[in-house]
C-alpha atoms as a PDB file:
ATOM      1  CA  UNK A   1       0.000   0.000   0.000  1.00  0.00           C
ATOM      2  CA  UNK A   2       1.681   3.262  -0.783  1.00  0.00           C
ATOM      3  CA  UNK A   3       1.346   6.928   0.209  1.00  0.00           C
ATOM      4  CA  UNK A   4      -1.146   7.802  -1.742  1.00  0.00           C
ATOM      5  CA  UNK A   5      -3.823   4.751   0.020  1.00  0.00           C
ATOM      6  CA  UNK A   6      -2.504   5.166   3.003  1.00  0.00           C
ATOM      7  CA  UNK A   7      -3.480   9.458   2.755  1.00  0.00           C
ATOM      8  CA  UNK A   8      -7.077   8.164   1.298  1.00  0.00           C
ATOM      9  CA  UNK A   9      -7.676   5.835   3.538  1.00  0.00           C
ATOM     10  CA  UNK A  10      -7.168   8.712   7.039  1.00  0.00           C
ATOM     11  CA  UNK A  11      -9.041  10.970   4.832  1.00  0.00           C
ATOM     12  CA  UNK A  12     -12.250   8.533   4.986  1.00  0.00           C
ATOM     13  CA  UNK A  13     -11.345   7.757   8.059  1.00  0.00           C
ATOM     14  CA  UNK A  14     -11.527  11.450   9.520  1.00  0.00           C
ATOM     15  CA  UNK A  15     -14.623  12.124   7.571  1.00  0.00           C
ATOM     16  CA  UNK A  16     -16.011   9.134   8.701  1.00  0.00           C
ATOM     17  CA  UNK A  17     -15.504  10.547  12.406  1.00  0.00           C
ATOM     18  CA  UNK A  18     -16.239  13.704  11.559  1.00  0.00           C
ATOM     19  CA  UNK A  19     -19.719  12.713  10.910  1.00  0.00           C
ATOM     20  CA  UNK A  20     -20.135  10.756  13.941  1.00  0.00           C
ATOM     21  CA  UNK A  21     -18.988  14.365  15.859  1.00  0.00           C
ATOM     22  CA  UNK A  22     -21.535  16.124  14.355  1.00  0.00           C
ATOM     23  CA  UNK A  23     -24.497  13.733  14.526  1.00  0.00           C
ATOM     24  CA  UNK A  24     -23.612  13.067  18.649  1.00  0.00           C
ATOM     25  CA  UNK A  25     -23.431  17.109  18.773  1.00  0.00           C
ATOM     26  CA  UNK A  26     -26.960  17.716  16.952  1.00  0.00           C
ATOM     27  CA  UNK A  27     -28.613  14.573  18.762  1.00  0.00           C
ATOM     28  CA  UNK A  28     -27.020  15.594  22.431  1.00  0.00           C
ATOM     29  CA  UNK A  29     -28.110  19.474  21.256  1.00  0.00           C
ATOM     30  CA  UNK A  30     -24.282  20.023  22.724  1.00  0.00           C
ATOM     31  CA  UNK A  31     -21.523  22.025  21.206  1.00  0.00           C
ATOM     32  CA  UNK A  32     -18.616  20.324  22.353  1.00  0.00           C
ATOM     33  CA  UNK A  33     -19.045  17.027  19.874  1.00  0.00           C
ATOM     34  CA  UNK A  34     -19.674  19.254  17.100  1.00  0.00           C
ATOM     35  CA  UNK A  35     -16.257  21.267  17.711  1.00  0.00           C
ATOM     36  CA  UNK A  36     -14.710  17.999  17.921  1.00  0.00           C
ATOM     37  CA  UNK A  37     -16.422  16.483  14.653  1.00  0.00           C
ATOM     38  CA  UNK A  38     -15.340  20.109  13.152  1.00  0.00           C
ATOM     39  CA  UNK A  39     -11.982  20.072  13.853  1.00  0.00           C
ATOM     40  CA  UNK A  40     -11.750  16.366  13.145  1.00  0.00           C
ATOM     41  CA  UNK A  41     -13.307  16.994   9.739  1.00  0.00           C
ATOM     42  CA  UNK A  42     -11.072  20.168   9.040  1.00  0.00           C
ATOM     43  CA  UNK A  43      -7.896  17.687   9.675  1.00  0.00           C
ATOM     44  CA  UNK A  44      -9.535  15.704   6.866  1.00  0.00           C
ATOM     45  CA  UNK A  45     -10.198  18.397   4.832  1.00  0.00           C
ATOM     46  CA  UNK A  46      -6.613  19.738   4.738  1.00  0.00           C
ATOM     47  CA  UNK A  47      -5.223  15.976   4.579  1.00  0.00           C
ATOM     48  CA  UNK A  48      -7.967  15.812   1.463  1.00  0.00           C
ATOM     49  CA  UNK A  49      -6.371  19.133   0.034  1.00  0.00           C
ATOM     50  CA  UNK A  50      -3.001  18.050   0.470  1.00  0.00           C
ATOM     51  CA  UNK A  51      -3.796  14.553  -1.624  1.00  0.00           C
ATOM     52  CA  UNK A  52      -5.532  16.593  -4.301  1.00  0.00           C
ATOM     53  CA  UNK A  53      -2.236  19.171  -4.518  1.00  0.00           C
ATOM     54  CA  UNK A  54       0.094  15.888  -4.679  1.00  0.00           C
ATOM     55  CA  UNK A  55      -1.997  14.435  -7.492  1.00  0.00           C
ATOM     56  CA  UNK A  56      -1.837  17.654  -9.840  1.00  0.00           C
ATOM     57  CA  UNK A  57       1.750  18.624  -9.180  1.00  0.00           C
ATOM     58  CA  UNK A  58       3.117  14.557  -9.607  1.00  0.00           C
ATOM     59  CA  UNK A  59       1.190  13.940 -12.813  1.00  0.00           C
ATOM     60  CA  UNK A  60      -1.084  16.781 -13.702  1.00  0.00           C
ATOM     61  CA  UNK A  61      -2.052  15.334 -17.808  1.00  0.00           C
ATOM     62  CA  UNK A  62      -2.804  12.158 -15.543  1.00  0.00           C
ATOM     63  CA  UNK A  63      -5.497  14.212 -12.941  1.00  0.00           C
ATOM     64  CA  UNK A  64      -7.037  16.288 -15.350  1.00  0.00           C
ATOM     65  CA  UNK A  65      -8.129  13.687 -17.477  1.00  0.00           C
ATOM     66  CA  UNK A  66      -9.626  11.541 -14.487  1.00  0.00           C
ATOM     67  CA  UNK A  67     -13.055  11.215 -13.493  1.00  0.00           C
ATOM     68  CA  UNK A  68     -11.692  10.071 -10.029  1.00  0.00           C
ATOM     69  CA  UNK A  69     -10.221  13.546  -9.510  1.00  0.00           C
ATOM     70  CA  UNK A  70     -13.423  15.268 -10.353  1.00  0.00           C
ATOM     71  CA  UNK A  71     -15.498  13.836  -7.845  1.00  0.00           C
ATOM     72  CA  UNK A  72     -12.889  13.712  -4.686  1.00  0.00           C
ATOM     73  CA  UNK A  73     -12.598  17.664  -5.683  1.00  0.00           C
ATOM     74  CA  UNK A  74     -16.206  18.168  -5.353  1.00  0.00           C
ATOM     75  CA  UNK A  75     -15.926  16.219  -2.020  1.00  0.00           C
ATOM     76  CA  UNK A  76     -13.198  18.763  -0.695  1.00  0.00           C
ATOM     77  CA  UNK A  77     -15.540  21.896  -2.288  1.00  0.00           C
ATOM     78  CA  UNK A  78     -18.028  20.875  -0.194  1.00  0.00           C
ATOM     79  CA  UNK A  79     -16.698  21.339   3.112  1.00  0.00           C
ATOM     80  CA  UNK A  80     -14.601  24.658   1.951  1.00  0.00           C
ATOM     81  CA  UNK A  81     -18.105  26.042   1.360  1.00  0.00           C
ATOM     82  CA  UNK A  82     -18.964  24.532   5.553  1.00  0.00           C
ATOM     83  CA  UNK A  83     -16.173  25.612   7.002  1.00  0.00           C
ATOM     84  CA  UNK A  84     -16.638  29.259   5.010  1.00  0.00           C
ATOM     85  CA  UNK A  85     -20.379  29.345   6.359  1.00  0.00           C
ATOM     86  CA  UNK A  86     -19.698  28.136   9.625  1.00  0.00           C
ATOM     87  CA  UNK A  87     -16.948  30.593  10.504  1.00  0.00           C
ATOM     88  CA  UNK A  88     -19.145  33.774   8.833  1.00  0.00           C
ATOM     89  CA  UNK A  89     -22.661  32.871   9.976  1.00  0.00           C
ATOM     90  CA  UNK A  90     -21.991  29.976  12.590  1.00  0.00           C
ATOM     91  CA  UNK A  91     -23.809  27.142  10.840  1.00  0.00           C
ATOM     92  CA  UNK A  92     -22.331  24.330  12.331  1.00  0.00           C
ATOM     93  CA  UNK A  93     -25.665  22.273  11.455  1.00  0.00           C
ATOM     94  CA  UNK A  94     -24.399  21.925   7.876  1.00  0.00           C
ATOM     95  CA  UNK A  95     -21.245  19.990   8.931  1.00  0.00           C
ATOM     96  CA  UNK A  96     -24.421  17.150   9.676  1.00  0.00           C
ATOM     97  CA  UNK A  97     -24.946  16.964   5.654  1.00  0.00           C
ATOM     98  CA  UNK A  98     -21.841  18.535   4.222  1.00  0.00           C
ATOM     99  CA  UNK A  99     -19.324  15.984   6.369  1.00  0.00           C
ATOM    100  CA  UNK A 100     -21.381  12.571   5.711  1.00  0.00           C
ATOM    101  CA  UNK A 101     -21.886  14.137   1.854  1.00  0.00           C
ATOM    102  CA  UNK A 102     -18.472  14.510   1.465  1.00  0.00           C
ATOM    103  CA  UNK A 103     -17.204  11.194   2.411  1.00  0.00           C
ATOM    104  CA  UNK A 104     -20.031   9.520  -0.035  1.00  0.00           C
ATOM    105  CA  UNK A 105     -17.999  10.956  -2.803  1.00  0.00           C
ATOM    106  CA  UNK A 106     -15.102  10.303  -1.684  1.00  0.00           C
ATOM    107  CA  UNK A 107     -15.885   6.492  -1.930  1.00  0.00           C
ATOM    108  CA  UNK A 108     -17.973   7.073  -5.057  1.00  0.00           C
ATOM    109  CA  UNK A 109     -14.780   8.213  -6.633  1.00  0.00           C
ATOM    110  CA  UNK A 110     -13.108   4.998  -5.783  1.00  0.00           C
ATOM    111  CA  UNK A 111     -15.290   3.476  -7.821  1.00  0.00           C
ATOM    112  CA  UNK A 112     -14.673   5.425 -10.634  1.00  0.00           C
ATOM    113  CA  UNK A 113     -10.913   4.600 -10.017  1.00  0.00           C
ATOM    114  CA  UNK A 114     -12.252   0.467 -10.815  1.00  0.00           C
ATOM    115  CA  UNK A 115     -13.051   1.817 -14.286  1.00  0.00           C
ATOM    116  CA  UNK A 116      -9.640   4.401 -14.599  1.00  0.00           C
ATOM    117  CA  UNK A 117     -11.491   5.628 -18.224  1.00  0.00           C
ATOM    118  CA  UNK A 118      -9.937   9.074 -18.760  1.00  0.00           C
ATOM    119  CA  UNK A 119     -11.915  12.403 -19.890  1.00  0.00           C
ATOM    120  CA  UNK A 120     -10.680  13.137 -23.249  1.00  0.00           C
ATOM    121  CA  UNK A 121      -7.137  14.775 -23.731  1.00  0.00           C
ATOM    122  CA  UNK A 122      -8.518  17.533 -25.324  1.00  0.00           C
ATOM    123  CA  UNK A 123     -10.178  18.415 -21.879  1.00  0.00           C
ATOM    124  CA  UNK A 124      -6.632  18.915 -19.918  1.00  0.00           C
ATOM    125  CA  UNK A 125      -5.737  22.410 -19.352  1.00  0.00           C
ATOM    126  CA  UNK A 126      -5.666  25.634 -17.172  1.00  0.00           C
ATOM    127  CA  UNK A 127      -8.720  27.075 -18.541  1.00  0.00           C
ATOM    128  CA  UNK A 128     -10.439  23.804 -18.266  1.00  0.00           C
ATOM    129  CA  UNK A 129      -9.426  23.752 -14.524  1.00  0.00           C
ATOM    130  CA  UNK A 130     -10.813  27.425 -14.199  1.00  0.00           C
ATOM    131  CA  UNK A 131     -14.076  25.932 -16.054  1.00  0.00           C
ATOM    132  CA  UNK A 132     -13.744  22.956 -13.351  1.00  0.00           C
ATOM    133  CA  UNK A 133     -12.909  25.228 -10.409  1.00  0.00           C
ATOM    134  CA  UNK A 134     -15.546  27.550 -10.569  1.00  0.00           C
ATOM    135  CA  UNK A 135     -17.837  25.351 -11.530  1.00  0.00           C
ATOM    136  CA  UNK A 136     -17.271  22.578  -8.241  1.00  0.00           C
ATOM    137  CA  UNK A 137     -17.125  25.857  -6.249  1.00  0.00           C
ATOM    138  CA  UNK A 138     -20.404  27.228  -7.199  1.00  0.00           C
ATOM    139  CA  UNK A 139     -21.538  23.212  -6.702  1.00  0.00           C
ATOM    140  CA  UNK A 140     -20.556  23.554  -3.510  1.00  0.00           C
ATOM    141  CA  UNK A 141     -22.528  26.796  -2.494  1.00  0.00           C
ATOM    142  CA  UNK A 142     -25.581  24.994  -3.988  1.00  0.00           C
ATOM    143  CA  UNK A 143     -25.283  22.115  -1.873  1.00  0.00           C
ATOM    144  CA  UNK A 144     -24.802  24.321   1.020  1.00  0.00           C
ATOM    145  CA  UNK A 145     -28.027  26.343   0.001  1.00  0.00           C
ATOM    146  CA  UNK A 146     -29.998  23.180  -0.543  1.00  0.00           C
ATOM    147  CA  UNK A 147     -29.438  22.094   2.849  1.00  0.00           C
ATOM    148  CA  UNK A 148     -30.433  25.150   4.476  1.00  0.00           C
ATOM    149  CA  UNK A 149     -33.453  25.440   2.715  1.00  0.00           C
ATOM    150  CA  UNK A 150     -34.474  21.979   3.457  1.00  0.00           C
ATOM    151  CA  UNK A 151     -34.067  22.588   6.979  1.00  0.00           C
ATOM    152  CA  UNK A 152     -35.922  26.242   6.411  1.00  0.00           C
ATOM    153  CA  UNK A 153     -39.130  24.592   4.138  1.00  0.00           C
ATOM    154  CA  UNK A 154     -38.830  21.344   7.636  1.00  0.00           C
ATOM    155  CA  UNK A 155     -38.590  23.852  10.479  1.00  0.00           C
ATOM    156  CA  UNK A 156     -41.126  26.577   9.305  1.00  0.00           C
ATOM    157  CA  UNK A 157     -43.701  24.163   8.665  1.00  0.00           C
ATOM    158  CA  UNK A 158     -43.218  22.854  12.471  1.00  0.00           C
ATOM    159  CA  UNK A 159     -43.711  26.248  13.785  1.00  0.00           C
ATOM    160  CA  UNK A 160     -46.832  26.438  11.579  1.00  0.00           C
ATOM    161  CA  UNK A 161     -48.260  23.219  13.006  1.00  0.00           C
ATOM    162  CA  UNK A 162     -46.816  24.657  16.050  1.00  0.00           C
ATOM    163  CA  UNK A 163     -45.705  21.314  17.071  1.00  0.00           C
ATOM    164  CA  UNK A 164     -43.475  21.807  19.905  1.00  0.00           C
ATOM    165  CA  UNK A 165     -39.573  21.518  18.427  1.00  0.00           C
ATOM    166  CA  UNK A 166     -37.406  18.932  20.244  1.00  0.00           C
ATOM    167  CA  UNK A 167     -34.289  16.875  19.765  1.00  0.00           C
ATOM    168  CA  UNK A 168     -32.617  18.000  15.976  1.00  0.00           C
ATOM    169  CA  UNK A 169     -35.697  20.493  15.324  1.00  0.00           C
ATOM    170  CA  UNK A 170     -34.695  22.645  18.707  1.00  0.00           C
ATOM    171  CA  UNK A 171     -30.859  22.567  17.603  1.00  0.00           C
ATOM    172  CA  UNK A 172     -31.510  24.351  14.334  1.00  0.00           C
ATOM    173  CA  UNK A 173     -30.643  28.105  13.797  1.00  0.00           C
ATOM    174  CA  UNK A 174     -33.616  29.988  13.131  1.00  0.00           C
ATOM    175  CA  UNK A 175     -35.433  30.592   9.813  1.00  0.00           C
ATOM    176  CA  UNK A 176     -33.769  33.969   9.121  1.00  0.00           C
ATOM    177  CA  UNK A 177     -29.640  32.545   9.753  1.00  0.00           C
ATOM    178  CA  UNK A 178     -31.373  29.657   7.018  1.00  0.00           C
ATOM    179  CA  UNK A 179     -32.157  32.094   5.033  1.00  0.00           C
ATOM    180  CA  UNK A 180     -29.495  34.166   5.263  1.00  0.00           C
ATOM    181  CA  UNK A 181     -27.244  31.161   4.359  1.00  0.00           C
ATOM    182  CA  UNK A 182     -29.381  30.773   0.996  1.00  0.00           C
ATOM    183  CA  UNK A 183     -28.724  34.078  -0.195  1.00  0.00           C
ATOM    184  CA  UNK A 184     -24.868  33.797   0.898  1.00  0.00           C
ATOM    185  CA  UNK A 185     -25.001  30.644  -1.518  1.00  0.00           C
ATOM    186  CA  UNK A 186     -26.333  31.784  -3.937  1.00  0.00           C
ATOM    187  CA  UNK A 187     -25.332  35.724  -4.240  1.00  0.00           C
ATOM    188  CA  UNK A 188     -21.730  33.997  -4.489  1.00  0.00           C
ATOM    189  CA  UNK A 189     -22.439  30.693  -6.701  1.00  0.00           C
ATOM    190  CA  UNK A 190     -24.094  32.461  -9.376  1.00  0.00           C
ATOM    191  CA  UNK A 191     -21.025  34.490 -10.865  1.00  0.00           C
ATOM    192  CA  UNK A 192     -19.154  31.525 -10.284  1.00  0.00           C
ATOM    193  CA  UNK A 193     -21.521  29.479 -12.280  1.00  0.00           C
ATOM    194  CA  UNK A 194     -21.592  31.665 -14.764  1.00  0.00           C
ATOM    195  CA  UNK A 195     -17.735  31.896 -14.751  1.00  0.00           C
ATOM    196  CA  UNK A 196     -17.487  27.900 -15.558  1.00  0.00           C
ATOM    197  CA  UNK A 197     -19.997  27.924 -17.948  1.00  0.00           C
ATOM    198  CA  UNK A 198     -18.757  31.025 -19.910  1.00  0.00           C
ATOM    199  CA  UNK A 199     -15.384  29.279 -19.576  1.00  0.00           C
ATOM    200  CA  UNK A 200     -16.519  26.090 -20.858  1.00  0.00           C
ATOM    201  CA  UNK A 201     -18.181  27.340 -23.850  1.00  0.00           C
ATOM    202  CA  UNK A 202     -14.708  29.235 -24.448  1.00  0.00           C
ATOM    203  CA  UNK A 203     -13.094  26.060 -24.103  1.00  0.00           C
ATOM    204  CA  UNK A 204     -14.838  23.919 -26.374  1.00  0.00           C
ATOM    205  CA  UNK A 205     -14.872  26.721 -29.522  1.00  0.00           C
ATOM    206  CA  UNK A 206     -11.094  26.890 -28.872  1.00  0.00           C
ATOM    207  CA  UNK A 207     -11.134  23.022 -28.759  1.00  0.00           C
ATOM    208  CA  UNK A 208     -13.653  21.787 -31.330  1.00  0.00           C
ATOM    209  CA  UNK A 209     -14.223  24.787 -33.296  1.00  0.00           C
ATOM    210  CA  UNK A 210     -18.218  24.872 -31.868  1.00  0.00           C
ATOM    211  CA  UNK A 211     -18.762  26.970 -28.550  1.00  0.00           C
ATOM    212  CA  UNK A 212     -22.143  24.438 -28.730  1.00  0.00           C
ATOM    213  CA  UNK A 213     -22.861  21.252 -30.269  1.00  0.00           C
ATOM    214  CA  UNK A 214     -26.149  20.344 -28.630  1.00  0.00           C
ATOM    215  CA  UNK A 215     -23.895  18.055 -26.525  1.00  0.00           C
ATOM    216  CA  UNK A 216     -26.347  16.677 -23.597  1.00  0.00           C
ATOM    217  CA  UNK A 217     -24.531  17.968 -21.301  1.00  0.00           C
ATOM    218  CA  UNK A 218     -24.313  21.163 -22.520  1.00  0.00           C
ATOM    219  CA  UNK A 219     -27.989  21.114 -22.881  1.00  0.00           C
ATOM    220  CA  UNK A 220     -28.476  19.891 -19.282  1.00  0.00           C
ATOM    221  CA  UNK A 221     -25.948  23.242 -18.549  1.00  0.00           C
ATOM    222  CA  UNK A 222     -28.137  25.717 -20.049  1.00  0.00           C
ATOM    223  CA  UNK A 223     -31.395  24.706 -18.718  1.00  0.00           C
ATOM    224  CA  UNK A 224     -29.396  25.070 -15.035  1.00  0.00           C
ATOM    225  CA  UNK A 225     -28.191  27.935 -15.442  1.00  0.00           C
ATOM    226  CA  UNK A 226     -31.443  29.417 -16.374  1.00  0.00           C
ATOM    227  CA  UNK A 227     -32.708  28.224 -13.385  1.00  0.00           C
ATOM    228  CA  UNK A 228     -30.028  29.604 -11.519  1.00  0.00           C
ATOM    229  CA  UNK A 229     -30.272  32.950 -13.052  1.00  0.00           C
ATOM    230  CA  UNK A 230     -34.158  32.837 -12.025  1.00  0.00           C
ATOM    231  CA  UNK A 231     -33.581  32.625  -8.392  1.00  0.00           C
ATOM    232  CA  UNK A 232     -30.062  34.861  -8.651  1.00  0.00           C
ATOM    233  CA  UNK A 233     -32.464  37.662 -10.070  1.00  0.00           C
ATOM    234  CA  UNK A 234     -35.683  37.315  -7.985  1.00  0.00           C
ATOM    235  CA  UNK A 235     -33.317  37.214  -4.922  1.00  0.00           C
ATOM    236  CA  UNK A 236     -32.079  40.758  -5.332  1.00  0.00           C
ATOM    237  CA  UNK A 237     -34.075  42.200  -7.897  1.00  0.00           C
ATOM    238  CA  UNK A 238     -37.187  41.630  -6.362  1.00  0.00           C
ATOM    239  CA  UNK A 239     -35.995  40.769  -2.921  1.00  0.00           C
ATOM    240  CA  UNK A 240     -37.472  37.242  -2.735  1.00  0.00           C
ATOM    241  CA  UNK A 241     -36.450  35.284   0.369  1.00  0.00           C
ATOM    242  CA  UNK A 242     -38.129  32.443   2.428  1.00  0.00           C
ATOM    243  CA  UNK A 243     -40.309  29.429   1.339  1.00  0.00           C
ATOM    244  CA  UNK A 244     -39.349  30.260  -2.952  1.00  0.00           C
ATOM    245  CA  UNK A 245     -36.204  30.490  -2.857  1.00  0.00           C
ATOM    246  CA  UNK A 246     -35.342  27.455  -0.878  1.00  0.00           C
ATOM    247  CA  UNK A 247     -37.311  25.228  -3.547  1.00  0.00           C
ATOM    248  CA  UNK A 248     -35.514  26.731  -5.726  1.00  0.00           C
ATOM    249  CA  UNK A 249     -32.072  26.299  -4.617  1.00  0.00           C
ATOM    250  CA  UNK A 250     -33.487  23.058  -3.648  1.00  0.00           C
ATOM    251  CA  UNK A 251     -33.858  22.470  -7.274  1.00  0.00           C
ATOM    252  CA  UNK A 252     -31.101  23.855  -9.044  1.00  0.00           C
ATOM    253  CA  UNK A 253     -28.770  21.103  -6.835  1.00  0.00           C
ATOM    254  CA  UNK A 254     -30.471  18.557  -7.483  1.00  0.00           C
ATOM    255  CA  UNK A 255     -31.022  19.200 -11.228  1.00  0.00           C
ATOM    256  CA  UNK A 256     -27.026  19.686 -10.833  1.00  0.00           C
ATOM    257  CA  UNK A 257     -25.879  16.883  -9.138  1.00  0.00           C
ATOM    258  CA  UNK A 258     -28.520  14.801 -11.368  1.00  0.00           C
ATOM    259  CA  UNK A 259     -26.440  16.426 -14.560  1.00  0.00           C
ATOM    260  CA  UNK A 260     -22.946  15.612 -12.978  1.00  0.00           C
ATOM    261  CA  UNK A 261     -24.117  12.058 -12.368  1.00  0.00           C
ATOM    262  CA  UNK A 262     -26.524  11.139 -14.506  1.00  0.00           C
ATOM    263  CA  UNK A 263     -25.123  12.484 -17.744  1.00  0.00           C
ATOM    264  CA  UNK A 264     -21.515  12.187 -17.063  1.00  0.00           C
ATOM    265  CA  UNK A 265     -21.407   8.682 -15.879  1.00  0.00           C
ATOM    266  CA  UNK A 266     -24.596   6.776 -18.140  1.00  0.00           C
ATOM    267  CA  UNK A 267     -25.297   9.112 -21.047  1.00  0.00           C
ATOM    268  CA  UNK A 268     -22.408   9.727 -24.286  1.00  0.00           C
ATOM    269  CA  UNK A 269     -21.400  12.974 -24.116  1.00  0.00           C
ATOM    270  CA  UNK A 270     -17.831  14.890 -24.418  1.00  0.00           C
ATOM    271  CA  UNK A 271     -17.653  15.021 -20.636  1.00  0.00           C
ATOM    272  CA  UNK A 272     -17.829  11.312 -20.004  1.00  0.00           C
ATOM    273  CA  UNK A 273     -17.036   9.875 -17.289  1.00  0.00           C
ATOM    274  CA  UNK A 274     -16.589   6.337 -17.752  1.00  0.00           C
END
């Protein structure tokens, strides 16, 4: 087992505690296990950004073109976006989705290692990796804004029902720090969406001569960001906040994470993953 395994393998394994911190903190309603999970997870996460560094600077052609890569870098995005929300608005709830999230893709891109089919050639590059960067980034916010406004659209409609809130519900922030979070997300992951898609469309006209081919995925892209640029705009044009937005952010991550693995993985496409 080399190195590289052995650096994996204490990344799952702090993630895998790091969860375990944060569910004993939110079930126990007491800080303590969640600064432990935190701290535990934030040794992960800078063992996980170490691993990722290694990878690029050893064989760069090698990462870029892997699927595997992709998906451990969404992993990491994911709790840069927690511990970025956490320290700004103290939402330490998240860590109880973004932790146990992260270490599902970290094993899911394991099993993209079993195949090892590389992304096409063509794909390598430092404009692809600011397509790929801004792009996992703005993921990241969205997955962040999803989970708040799941726990908003849960939460409100207990204090409708006024049901009296207990165990997880009385450990949540209130509905305005959820909302608050939601606009963070997505006042932040729009440009940055935009960024990666603007930079992928550069991309592919300087790579195939077509900035779009009708390409599924780019298809898939479009409709997103549309989506995305719907709830960017009735956030702070029109100042919506609450119940709307939360579907929609609710939406836009799914429909995302549905794109990244749906398309990539089962459906041909230029960004194929296997």
């Amino acid at each position: 087992m080399g190195l590289a395994d052995l650096t994996l393998y204490a990344v799952m394994a702090l993630y895998l505690i790091g969860s375990g911190g944060h569910i004993c903190g939110i079930i126990t309603r007491k800080e303590r296990p969640k600064l432990i999970g935190g701290a535990i997870s934030g040794a992960g996460f800078a063992l996980h950004g170490l691993s990722l560094g290694l990878m690029l600077f050893q064989t760069p052609s090698l990462t870029l073109t892997s699927g595997e890569f992709y998906l451990s870098l969404f992993s990491w995005s994911l709790l840069l976006v927690l511990f970025i929300l956490w320290i700004k608005l103290r939402l330490s709830f998240l860590g109880l989705i973004a932790t146990p999230l992260a270490l599902v893709l970290l094993l899911s891109s394991q099993a993209v290692t079993a195949a090892r089919v590389p992304l096409p050639t063509s794909l390598a590059g430092l404009f692809f990796g600011l397509h790929i960067g801004t792009l996992f980034a703005s993921m990241g916010l969205m997955a962040m804004a999803c989970a708040a406004g799941a726990a908003y659209l849960k939460l409100e409609k207990r204090i409708k029902s006024k049901e009296k809130l207990t165990g997880v519900w009385a450990s949540l922030p209130s509905l305005e720090k959820l909302d608050t979070a939601n606009r963070i997300a997505v006042t932040v992951g729009f440009p940055l969406h935009t960024v990666g898609l603007l930079s992928g469309f550069i991309w592919a006209g300087l790579t195939w001569q077509r900035f779009f081919s009708w390409d599924p995925k780019e298809m898939a892209a479009v409709f997103i960001w549309l989506l995305f640029a719907y709830l960017f705009h009735q956030r702070l044009a029109f100042g919506w906040r609450g119940r709307k937005t939360a579907w929609l952010a609710i939406w836009v991550f799914g429909l995302s994470l549905a794109s990244m693995l749906g398309i990539n993985f089962f459906v041909k496409t230029h960004h194929s993953f296997a």
